[in-house]
C-alpha atoms as a PDB file:
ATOM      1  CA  UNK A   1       7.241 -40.852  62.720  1.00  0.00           C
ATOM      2  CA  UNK A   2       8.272 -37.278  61.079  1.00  0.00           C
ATOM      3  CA  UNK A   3       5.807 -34.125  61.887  1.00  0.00           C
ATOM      4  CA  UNK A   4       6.675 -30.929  60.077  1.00  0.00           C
ATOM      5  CA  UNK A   5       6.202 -27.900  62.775  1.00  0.00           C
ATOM      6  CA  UNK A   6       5.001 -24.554  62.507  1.00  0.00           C
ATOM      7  CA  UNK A   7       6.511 -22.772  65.582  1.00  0.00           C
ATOM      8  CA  UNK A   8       4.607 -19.520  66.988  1.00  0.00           C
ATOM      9  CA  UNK A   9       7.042 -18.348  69.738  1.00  0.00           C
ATOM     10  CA  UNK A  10       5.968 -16.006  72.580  1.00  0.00           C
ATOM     11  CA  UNK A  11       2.317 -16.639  71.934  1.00  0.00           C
ATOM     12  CA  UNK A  12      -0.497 -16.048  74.544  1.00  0.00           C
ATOM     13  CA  UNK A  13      -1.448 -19.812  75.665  1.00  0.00           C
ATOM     14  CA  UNK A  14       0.967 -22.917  75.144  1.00  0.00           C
ATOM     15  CA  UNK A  15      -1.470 -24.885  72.638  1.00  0.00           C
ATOM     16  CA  UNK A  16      -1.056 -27.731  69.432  1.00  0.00           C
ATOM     17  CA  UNK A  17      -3.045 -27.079  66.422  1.00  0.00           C
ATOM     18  CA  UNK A  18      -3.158 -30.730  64.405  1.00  0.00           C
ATOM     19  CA  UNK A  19      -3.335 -30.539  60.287  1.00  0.00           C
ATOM     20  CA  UNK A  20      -6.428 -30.940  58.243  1.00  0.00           C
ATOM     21  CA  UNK A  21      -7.249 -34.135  57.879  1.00  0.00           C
ATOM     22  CA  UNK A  22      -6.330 -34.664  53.577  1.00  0.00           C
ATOM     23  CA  UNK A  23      -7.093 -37.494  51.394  1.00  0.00           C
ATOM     24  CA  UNK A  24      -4.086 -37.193  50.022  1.00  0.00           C
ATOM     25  CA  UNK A  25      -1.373 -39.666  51.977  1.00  0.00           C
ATOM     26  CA  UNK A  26       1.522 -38.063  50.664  1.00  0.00           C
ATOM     27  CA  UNK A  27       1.680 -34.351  51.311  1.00  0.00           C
ATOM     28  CA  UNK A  28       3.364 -32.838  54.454  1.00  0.00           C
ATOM     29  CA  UNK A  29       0.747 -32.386  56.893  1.00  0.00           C
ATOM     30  CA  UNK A  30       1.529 -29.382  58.987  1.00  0.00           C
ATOM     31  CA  UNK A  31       1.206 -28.598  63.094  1.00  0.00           C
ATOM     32  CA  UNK A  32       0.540 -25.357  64.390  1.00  0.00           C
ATOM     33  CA  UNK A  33       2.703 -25.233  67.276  1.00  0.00           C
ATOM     34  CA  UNK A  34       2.247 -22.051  69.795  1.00  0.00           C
ATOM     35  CA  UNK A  35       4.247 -21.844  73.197  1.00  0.00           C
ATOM     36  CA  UNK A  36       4.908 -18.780  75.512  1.00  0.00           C
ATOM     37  CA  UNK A  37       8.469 -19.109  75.472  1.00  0.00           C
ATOM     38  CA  UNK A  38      10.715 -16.464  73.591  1.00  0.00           C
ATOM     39  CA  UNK A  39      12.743 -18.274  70.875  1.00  0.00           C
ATOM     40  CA  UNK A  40      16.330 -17.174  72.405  1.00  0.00           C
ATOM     41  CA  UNK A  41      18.915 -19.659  73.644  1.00  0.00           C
ATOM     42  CA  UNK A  42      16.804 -22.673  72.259  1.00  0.00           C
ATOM     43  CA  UNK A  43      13.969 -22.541  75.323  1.00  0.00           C
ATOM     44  CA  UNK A  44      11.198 -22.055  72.390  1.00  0.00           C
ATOM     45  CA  UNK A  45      12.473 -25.652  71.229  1.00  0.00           C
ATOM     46  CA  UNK A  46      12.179 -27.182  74.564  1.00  0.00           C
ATOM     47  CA  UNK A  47       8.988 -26.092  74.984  1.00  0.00           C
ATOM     48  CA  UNK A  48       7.947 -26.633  71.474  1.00  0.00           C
ATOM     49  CA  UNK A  49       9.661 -30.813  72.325  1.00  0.00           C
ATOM     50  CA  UNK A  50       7.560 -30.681  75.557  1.00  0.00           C
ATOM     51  CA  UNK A  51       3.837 -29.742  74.616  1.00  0.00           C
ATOM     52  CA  UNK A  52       4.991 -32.295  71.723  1.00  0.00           C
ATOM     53  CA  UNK A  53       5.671 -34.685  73.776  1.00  0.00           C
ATOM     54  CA  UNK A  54       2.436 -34.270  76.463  1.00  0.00           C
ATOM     55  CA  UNK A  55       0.151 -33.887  73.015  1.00  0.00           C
ATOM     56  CA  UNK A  56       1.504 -37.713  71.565  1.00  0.00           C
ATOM     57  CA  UNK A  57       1.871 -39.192  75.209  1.00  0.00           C
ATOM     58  CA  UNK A  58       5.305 -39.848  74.981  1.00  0.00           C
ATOM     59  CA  UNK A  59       8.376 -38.980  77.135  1.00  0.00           C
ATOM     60  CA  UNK A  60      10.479 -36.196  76.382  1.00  0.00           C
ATOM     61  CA  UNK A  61      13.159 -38.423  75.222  1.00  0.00           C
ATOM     62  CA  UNK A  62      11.281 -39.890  72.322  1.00  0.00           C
ATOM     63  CA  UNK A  63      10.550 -36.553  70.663  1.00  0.00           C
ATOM     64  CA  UNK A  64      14.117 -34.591  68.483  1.00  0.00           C
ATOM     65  CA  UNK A  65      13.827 -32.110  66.704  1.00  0.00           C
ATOM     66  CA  UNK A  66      15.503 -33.068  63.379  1.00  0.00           C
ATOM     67  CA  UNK A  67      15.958 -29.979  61.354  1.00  0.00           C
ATOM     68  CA  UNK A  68      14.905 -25.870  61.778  1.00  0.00           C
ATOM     69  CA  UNK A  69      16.455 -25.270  64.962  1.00  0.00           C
ATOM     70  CA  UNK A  70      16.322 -21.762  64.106  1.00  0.00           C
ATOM     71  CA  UNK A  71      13.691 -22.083  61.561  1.00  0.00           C
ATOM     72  CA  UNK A  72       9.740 -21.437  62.756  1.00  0.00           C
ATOM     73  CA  UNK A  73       9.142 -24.431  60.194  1.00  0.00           C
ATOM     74  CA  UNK A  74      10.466 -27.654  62.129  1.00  0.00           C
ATOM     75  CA  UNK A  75      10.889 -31.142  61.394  1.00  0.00           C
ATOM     76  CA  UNK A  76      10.540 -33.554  64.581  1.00  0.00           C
ATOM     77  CA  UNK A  77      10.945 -37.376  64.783  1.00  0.00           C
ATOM     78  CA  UNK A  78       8.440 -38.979  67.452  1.00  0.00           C
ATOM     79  CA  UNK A  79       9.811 -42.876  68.577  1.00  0.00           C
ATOM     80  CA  UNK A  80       6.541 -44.620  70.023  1.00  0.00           C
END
């Protein structure tokens, strides 16, 4: 499954804000992603793919950040 990120590096508290739940099925529904991590040398990502991975109960290796490496909007694919 695709989820479309919105990265807040070097926040206060590592924490996953979910989308509004919409009756419409077919527009991008967005998370609110907010780690402590500094976005330099790609550790923002890993933490971003960690809480990611603790918040859909999946191992780290299911969760890959598709697109907006350097981007604070992301795309991630989740395998379950």
């Amino acid at each position: 499954m695709k989820i479309f990120v919105k990265a807040k590096p070097n926040a206060k508290e590592d924490k996953i804000i979910p989308p509004p739940l919409t009756l419409i099925p077919e527009t991008e529904e967005w998370y609110t992603v907010s780690v402590k991590e500094h976005p330099v040398g790609g550790r923002a990502n890993e933490a971003i793919t960690k809480l990611l991975a603790e918040y859909f109960h999946v191992s780290r290796s299911q969760v890959k950040l598709i697109s907006g490496a350097t981007s604070k909007r992301k795309v991630f694919d989740i395998k379950k």
